[in-house]
Protein backbone atom coordinates (compact mmCIF):
# COMPACT_ATOMS: atom_id res chain seq x y z
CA UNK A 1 -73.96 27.65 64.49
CA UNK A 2 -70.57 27.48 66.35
CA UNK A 3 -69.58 30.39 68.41
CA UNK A 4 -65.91 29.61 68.03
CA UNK A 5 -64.31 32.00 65.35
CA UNK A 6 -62.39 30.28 62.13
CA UNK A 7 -58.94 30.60 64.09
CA UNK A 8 -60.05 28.90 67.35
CA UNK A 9 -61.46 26.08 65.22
CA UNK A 10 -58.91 25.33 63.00
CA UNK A 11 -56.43 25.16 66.14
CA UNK A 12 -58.31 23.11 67.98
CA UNK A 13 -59.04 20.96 64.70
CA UNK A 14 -55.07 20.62 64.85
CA UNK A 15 -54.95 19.83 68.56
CA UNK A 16 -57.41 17.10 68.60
CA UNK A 17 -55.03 15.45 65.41
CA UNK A 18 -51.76 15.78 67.49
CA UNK A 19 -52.46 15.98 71.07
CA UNK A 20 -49.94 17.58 73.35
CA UNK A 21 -47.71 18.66 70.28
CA UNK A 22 -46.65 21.15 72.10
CA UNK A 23 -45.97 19.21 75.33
CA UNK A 24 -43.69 16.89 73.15
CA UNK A 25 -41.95 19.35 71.15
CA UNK A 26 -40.62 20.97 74.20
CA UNK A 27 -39.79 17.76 75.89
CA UNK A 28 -37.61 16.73 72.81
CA UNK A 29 -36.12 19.98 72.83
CA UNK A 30 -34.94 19.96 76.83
CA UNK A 31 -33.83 16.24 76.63
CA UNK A 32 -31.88 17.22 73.19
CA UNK A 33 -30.31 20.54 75.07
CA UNK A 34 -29.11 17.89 78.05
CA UNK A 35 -27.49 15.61 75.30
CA UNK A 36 -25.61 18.34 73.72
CA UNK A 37 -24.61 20.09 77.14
CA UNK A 38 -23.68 16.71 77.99
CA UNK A 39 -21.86 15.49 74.73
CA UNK A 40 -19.32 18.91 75.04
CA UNK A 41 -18.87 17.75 78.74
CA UNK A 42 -17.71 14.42 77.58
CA UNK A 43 -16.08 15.57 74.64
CA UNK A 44 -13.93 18.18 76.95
CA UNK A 45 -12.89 15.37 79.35
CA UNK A 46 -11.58 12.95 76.50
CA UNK A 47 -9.62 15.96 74.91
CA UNK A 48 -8.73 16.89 78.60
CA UNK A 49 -7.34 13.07 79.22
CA UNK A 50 -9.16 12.85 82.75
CA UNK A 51 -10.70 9.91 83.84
CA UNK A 52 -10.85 6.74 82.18
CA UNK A 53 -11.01 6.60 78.84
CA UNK A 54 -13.77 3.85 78.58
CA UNK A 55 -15.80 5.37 80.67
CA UNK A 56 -15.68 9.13 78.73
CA UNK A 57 -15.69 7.46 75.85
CA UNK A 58 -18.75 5.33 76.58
CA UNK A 59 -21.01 8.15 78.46
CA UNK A 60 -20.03 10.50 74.80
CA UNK A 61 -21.69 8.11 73.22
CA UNK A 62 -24.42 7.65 75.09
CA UNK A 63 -25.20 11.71 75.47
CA UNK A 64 -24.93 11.86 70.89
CA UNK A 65 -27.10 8.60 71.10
CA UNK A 66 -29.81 11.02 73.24
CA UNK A 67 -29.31 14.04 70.99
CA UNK A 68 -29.73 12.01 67.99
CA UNK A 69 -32.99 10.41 69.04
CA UNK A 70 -34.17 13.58 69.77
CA UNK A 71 -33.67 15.22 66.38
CA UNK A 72 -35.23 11.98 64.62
CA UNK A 73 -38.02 12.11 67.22
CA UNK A 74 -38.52 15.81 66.12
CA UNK A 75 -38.69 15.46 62.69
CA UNK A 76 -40.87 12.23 62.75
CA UNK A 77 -43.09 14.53 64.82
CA UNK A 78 -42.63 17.22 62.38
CA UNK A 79 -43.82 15.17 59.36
CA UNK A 80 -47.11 14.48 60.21
């Protein structure tokens, strides 16, 4: 008989069918903090006029593309 009590099985029963959840859940978190931090950033220099306006434009984009892969990423992650 197993020495491991119900709670320490089932949670490693979860962790061997999702490994590193944990690892990933906190990696989509930090990478979806740095879009948003860097999406307000953006966002304040286009409403601020400075700098070109391709370029701030372009690099807004790019930080809501980030955030938004992140929160799809999360909840694909989240389904299963």
């Amino acid at each position: 008989m197993s020495k491991l009590d119900p709670q320490q099985y089932e949670r490693l029963r979860r962790e061997a069918k999702s490994p590193y959840r944990g690892l990933r859940i906190f990696i989509y978190a930090a990478f979806a903090g740095s879009g948003f931090i860097g999406a307000v950033v953006f966002l304040a220099r286009l409403i601020a006029g400075k700098g070109e306006l391709e370029a701030n434009l372009g690099s807004f984009a790019l930080q809501i593309g980030v955030l938004a892969l992140m929160v799809w990423l999360y909840r694909i992650d989240r389904s299963k």
